[in-house]
Protein backbone atom coordinates (compact mmCIF):
# COMPACT_ATOMS: atom_id res chain seq x y z
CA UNK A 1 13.45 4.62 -46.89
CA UNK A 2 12.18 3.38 -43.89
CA UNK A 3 9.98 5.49 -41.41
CA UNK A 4 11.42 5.75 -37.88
CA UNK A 5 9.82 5.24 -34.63
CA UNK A 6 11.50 8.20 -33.39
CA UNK A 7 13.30 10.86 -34.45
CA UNK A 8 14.29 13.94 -31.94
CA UNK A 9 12.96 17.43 -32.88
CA UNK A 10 15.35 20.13 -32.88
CA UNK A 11 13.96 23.99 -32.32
CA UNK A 12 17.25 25.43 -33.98
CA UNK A 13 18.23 27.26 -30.96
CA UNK A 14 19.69 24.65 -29.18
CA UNK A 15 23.09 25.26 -30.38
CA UNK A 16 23.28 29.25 -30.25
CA UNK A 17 21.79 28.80 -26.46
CA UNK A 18 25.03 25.85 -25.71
CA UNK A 19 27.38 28.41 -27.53
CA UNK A 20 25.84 31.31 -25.19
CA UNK A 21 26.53 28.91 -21.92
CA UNK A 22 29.72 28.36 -23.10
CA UNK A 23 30.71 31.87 -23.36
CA UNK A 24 29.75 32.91 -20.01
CA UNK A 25 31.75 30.53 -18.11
CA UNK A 26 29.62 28.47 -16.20
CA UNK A 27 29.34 24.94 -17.34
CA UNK A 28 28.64 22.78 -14.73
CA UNK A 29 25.55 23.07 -13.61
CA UNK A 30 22.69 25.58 -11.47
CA UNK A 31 23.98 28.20 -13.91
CA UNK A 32 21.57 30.92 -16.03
CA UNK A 33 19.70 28.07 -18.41
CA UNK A 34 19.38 25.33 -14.96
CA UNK A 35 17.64 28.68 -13.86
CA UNK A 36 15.36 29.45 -16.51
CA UNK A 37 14.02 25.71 -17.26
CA UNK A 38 13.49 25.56 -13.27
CA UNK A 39 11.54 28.80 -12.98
CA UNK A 40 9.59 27.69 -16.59
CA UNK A 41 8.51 24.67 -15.14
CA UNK A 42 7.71 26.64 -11.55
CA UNK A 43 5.54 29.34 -12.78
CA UNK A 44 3.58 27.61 -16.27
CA UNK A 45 2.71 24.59 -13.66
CA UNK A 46 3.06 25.83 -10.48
CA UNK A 47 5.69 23.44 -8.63
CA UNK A 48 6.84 24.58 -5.47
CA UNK A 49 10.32 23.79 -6.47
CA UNK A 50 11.80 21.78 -9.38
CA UNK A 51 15.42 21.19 -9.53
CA UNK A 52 16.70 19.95 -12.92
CA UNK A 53 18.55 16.70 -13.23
CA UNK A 54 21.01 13.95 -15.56
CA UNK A 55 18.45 11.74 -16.19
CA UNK A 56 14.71 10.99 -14.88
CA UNK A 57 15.93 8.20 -13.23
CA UNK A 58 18.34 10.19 -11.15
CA UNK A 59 14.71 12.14 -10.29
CA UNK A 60 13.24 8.92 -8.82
CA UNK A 61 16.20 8.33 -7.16
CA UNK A 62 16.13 11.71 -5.42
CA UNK A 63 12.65 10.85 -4.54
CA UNK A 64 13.45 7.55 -2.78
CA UNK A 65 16.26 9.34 -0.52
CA UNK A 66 13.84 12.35 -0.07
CA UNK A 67 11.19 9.50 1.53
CA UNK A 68 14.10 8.02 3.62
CA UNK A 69 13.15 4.42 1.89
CA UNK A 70 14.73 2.08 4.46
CA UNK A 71 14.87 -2.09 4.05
CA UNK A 72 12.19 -3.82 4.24
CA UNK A 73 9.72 -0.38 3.55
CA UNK A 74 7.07 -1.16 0.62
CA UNK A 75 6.23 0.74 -2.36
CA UNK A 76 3.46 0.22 -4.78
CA UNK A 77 4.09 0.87 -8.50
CA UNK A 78 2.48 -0.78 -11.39
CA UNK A 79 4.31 -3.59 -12.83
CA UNK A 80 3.55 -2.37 -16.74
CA UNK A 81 6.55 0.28 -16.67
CA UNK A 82 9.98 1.00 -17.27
CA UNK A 83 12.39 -0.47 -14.70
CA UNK A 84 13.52 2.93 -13.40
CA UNK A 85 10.30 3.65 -11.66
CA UNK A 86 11.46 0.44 -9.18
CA UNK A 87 15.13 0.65 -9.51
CA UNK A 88 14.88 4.03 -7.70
CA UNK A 89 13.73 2.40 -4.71
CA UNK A 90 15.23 -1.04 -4.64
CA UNK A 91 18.61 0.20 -4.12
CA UNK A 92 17.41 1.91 -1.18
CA UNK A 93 16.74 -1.91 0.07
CA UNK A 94 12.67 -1.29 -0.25
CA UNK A 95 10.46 -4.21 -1.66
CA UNK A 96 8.20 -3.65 -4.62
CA UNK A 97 4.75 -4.37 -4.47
CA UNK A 98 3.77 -4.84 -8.11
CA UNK A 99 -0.28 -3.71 -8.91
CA UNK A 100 -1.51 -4.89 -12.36
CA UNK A 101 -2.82 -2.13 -14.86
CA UNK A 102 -6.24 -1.48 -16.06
CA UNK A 103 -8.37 -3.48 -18.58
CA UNK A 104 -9.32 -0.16 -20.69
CA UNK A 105 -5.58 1.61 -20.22
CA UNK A 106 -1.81 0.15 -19.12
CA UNK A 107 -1.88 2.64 -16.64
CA UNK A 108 -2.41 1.47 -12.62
CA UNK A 109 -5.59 -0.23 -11.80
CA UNK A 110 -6.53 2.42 -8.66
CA UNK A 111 -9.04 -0.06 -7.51
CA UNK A 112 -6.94 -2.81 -6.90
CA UNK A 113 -3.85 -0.68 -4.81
CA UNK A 114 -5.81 -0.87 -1.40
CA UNK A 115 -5.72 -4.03 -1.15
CA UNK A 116 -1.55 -4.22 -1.29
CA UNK A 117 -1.63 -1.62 1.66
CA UNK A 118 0.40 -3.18 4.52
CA UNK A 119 1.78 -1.72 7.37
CA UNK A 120 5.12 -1.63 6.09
CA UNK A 121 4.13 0.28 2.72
CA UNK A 122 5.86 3.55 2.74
CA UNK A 123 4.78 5.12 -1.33
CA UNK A 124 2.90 4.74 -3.82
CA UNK A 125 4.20 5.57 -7.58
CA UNK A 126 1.54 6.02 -10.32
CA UNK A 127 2.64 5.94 -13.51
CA UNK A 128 0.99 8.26 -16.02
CA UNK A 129 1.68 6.26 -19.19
CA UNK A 130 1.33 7.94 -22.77
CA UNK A 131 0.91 11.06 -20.70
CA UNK A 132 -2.63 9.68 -19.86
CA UNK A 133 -3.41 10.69 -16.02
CA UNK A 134 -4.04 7.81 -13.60
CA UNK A 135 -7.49 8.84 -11.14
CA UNK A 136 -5.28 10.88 -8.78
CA UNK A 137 -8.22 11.78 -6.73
CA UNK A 138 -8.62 7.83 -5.65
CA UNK A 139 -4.92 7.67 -5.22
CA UNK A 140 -4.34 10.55 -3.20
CA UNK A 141 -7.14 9.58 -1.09
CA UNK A 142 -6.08 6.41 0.10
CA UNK A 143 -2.61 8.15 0.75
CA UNK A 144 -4.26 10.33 3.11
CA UNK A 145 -5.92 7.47 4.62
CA UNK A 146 -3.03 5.34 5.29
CA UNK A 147 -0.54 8.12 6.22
CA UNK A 148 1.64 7.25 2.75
CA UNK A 149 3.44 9.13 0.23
CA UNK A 150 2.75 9.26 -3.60
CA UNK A 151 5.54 10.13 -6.23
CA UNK A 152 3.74 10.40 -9.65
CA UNK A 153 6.03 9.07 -12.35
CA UNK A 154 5.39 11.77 -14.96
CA UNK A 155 8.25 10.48 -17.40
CA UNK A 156 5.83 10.81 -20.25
CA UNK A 157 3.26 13.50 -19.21
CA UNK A 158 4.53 16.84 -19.53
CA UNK A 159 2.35 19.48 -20.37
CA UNK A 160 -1.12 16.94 -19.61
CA UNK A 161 -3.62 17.39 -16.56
CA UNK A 162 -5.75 15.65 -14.40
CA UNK A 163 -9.09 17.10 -13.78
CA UNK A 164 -10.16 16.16 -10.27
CA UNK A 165 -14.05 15.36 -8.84
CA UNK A 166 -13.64 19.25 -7.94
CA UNK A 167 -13.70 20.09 -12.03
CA UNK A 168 -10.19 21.76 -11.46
CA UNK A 169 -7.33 20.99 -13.82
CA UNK A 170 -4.65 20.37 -12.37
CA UNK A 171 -0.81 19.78 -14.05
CA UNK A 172 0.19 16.10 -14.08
CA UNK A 173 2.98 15.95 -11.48
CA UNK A 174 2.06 18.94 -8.80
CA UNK A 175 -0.30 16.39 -7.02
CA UNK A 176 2.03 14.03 -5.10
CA UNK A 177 4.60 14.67 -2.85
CA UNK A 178 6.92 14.74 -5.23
CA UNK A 179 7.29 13.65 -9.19
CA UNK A 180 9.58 12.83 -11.76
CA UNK A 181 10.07 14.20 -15.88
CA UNK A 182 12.06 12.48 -18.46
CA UNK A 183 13.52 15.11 -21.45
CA UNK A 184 14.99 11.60 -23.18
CA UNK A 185 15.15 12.07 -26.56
CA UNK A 186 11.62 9.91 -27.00
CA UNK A 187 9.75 12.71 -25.00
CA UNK A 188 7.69 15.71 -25.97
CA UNK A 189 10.40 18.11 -24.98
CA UNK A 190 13.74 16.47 -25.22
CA UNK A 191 18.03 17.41 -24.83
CA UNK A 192 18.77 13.95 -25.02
CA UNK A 193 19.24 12.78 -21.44
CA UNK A 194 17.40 15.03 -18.47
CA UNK A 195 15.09 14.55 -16.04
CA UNK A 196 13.90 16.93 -13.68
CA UNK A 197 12.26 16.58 -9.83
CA UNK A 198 8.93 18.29 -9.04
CA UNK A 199 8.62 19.20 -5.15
CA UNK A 200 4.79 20.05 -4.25
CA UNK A 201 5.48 19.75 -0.44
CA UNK A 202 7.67 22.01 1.81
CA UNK A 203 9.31 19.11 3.49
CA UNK A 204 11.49 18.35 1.04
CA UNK A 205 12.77 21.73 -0.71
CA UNK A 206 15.45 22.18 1.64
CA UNK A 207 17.31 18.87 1.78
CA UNK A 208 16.46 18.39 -2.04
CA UNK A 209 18.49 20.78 -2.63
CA UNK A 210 21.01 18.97 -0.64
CA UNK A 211 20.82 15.68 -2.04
CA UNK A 212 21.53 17.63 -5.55
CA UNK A 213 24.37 19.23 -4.70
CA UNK A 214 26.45 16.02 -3.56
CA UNK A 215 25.26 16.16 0.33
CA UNK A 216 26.36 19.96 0.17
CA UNK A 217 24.63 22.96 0.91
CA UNK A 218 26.47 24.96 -1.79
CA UNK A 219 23.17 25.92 -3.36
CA UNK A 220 23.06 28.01 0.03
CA UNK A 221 26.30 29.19 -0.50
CA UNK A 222 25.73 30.88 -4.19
CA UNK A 223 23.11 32.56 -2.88
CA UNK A 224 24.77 34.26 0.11
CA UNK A 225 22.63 32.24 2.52
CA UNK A 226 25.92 30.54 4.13
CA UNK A 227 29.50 31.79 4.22
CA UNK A 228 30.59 28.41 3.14
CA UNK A 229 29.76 25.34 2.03
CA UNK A 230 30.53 21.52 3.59
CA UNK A 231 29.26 17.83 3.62
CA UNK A 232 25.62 18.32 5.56
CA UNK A 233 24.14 15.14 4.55
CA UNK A 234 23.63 11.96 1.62
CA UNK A 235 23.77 13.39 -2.06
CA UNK A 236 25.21 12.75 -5.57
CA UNK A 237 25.98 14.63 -8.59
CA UNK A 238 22.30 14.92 -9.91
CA UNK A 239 22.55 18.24 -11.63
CA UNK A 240 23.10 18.41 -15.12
CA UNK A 241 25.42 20.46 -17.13
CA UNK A 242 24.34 23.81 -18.72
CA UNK A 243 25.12 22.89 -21.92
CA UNK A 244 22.18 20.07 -21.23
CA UNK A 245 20.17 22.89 -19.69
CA UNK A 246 20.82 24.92 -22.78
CA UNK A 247 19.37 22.15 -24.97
CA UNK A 248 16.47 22.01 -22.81
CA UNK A 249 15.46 25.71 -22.92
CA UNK A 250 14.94 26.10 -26.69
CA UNK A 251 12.92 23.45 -26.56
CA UNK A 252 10.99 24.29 -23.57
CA UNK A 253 10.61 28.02 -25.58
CA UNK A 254 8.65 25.91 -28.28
CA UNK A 255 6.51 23.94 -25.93
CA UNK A 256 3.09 25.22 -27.59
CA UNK A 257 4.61 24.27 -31.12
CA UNK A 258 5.20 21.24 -30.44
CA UNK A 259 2.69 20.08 -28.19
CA UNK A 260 0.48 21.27 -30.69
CA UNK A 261 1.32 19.07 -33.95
CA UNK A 262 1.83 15.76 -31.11
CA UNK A 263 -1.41 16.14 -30.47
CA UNK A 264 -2.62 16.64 -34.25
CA UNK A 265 -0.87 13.66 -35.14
CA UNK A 266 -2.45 11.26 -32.20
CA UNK A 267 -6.08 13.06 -33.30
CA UNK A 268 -4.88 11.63 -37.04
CA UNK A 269 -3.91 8.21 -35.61
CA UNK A 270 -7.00 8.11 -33.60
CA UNK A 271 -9.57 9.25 -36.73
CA UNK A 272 -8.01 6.59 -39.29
CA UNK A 273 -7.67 3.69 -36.90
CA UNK A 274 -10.86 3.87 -34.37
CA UNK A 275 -13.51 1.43 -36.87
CA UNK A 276 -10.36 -0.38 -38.00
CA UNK A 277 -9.72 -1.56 -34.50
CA UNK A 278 -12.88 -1.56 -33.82
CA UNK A 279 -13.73 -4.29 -36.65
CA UNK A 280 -10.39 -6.03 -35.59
CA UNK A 281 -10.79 -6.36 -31.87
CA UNK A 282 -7.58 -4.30 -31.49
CA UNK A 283 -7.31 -1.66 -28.05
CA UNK A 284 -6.51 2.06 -29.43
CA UNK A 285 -5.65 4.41 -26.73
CA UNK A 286 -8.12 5.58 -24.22
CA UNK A 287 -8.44 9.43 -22.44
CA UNK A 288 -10.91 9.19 -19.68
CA UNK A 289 -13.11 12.01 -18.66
CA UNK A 290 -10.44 12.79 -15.55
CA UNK A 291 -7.43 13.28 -17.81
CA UNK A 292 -6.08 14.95 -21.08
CA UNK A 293 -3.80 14.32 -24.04
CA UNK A 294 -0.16 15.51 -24.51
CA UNK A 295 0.23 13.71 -27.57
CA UNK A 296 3.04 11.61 -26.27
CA UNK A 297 2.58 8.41 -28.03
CA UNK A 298 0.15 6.17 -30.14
CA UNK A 299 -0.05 2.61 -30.02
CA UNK A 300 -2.05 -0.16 -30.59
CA UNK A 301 -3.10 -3.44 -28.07
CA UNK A 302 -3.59 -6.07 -30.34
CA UNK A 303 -5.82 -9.06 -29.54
CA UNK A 304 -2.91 -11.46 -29.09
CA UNK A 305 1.06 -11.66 -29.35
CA UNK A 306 0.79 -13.62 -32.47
CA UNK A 307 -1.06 -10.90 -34.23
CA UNK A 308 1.29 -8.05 -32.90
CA UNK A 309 4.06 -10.11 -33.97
CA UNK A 310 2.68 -10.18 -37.38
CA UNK A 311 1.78 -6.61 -37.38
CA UNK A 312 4.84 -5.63 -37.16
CA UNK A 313 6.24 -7.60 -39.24
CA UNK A 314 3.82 -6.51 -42.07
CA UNK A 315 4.66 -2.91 -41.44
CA UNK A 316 8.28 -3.51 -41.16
CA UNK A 317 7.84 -5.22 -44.89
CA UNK A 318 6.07 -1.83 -45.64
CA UNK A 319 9.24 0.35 -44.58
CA UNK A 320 7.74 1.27 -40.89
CA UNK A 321 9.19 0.76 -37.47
CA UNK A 322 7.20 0.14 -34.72
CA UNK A 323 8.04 -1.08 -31.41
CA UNK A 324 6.68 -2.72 -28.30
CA UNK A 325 6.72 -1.39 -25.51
CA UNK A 326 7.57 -2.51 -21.20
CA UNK A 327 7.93 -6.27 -20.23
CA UNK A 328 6.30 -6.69 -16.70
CA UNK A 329 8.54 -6.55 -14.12
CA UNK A 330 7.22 -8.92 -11.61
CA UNK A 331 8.00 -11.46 -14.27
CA UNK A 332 11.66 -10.01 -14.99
CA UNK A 333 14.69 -11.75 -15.14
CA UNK A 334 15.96 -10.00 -11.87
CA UNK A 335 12.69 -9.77 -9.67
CA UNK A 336 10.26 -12.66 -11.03
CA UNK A 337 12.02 -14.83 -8.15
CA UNK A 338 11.59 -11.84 -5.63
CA UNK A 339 7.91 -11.86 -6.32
CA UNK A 340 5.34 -13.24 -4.33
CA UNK A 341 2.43 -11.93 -5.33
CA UNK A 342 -0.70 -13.31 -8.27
CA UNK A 343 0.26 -13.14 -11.50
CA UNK A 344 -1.04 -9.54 -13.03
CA UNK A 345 -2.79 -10.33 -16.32
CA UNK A 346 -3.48 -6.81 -17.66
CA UNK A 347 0.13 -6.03 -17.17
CA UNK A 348 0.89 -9.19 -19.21
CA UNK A 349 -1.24 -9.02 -22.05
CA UNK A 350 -0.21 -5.55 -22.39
CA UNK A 351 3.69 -6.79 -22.97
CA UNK A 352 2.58 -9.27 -25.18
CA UNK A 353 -0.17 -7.65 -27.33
CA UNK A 354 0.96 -3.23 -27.31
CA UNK A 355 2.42 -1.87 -29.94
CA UNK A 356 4.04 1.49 -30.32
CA UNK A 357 3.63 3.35 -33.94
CA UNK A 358 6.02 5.41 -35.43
CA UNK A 359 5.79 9.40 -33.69
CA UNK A 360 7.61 12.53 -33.86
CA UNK A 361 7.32 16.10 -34.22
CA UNK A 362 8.03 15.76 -38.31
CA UNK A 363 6.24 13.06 -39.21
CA UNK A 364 5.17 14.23 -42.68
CA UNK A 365 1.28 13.90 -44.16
CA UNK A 366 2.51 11.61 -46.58
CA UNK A 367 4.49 8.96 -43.81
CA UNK A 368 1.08 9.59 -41.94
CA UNK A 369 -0.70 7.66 -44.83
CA UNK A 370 1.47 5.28 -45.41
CA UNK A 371 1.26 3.80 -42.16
CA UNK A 372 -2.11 4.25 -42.05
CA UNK A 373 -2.88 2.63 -45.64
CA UNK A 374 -0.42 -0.71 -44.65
CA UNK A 375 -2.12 -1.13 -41.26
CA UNK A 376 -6.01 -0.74 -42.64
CA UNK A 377 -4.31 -3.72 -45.24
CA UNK A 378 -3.91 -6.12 -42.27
């Protein structure tokens, strides 16, 4: 039988919480379990406000309305990431201004964003991949600097911290302006399909709320604020239902579980592989002193695509799936012609050469040393 990438953890609560949203009548949306997974996220992390949504994407989206991204306005993001963290803000007409990643970690290269600072650049959108914090304290202060905005893509980083030139540790996604979760069923904490909005500055609470609620202020209006409700400004459906909500709450009520076998399983990864990669010339995942480990994902930069082909091709011939990971998106099909800036060469050796192994809340002792047995053969 073939190990899987992924497979989804389920608590066992899931569906006695969906039954229990079910019975009370509220379905739709900013009901008792949109509540509870909001004020979770608002007092463990301390978020100003969060507001729950379909999708992560539909986050960044939020974010890029929330900025008022107009044509022709430039955001930064690293070109090593999924195409969500720029499709956010290209349909709001901006122009992406792709930064290449670091030579020790796919995340942004911090040293090399000041130099894409125009006068048109409105954001910029750090990506903290494998839940690995980017050096917020350099990104933060050139925001100041240049009077810009930073939305941390946090897709992957629930639950992991930065620790700033200050020593204090602070949650991964309460430093920007505003940030973005995934709960896709590849993440830490998963229903499926969710996202969810972090909102560290005042600014935006208000008309976030807005924005979520299809341009209405009816989030006013359930709480007796307003004695009705009407169109007040731009907006979709970005809520979720409460059956997702549901979902998301029993897993959210086994956060410390689970975090804590992730992260024994990436120790594992990192114990049996380090001198094998070492010997090999193959990258295994670095923490810097600034950041810590959620246990999101392991993988593996090999020293060319040829070998990471054949990697995983040997441990597909083994009965393991592994994966690759992001394509750079300065050299996609829809923006390579858009782009006009040097090729990034971190970004592209890390979608030719990274490899993503096999990770999941169940992965048993004996899958463990299987994979790691067929990859010490190669």
């Amino acid at each position: 039988m073939m190990i899987p990438f992924n497979k989804p953890y389920i608590t066992g609560k899931e569906v006695h919480y969906i039954y229990d949203a079910v019975a009370t009548g509220k379905i739709s949306g900013n009901g008792k379990y949109t509540k509870l997974c909001q004020q979770y996220f608002e007092e463990r992390w301390g978020f100003k406000k969060t507001l729950l949504t379909t999708s992560c994407t539909d986050a960044l989206e939020m974010c890029a309305l929330l900025l008022d991204i107009q044509p022709g306005d430039e955001v930064i993001i690293p070109s090593y990431t999924f195409v969500s963290t720029a499709l956010a803000f290209v349909r709001q007409g901006a122009k992406i201004v792709f930064a290449d990643s670091r030579k020790d970690h796919p995340g942004i290269d911090e040293d090399k964003i000041e130099e894409l600072i125009t006068s048109r650049t409105k954001a910029i959108v750090p990506v903290h991949y494998a839940g690995v914090a980017c050096d917020m304290d350099k990104i933060m202060d050139l925001a100041n600097r240049y009077g810009l905005f930073v939305v941390e893509d946090a897709a992957q980083a629930v639950d992991s911290y930065y620790v700033g030139k200050d020593g204090v540790k602070k949650p991964l996604g309460t430093i920007g302006h505003l940030s973005a979760f995934s709960f896709h069923e590849t993440k830490n904490i998963q229903c499926g399909e969710g996202g969810l909005l972090g909102i560290n500055d005042d600014r935006f609470t208000k008309r976030a709320e807005i924005i979520w609620e299809k341009g209405t202020n009816r989030a006013e209006f359930f709480r007796g604020e307003v004695n009705k409700y009407g169109w007040v400004d731009i907006g979709s459906s970005f809520l979720p239902s409460e059956i997702t909500a549901a979902f998301l709450w029993a897993q959210l009520e086994e956060l410390d579980k689970i975090q804590a076998k992730r992260i024994g399983i990436w120790n594992s990864y990192y114990a049996g592989l380090s001198e094998w990669g070492l010997a090999r010339g193959v990258q295994i995942p670095l923490i810097p002193d600034y950041a810590t480990n959620n246990g999101h994902m392991f993988y593996l930069v090999c020293p060319t695509g040829e070998y990471r082909t054949s990697l995983i091709k040997h441990l597909k011939e083994n009965a393991i799936s592994t994966v690759f990971h992001y394509q750079s998106l300065h050299k996609s099909l829809y923006y390579h012609t858009k782009y006009e800036g040097n090729d990034l060469l971190e970004s592209n050796r890390y979608s030719e050469c990274l490899v993503r192994l096999p990770f999941y809340y169940e992965l048993k002792s004996t899958d463990f040393s299987m994979i790691g047995h067929s990859i010490l053969l190669k």
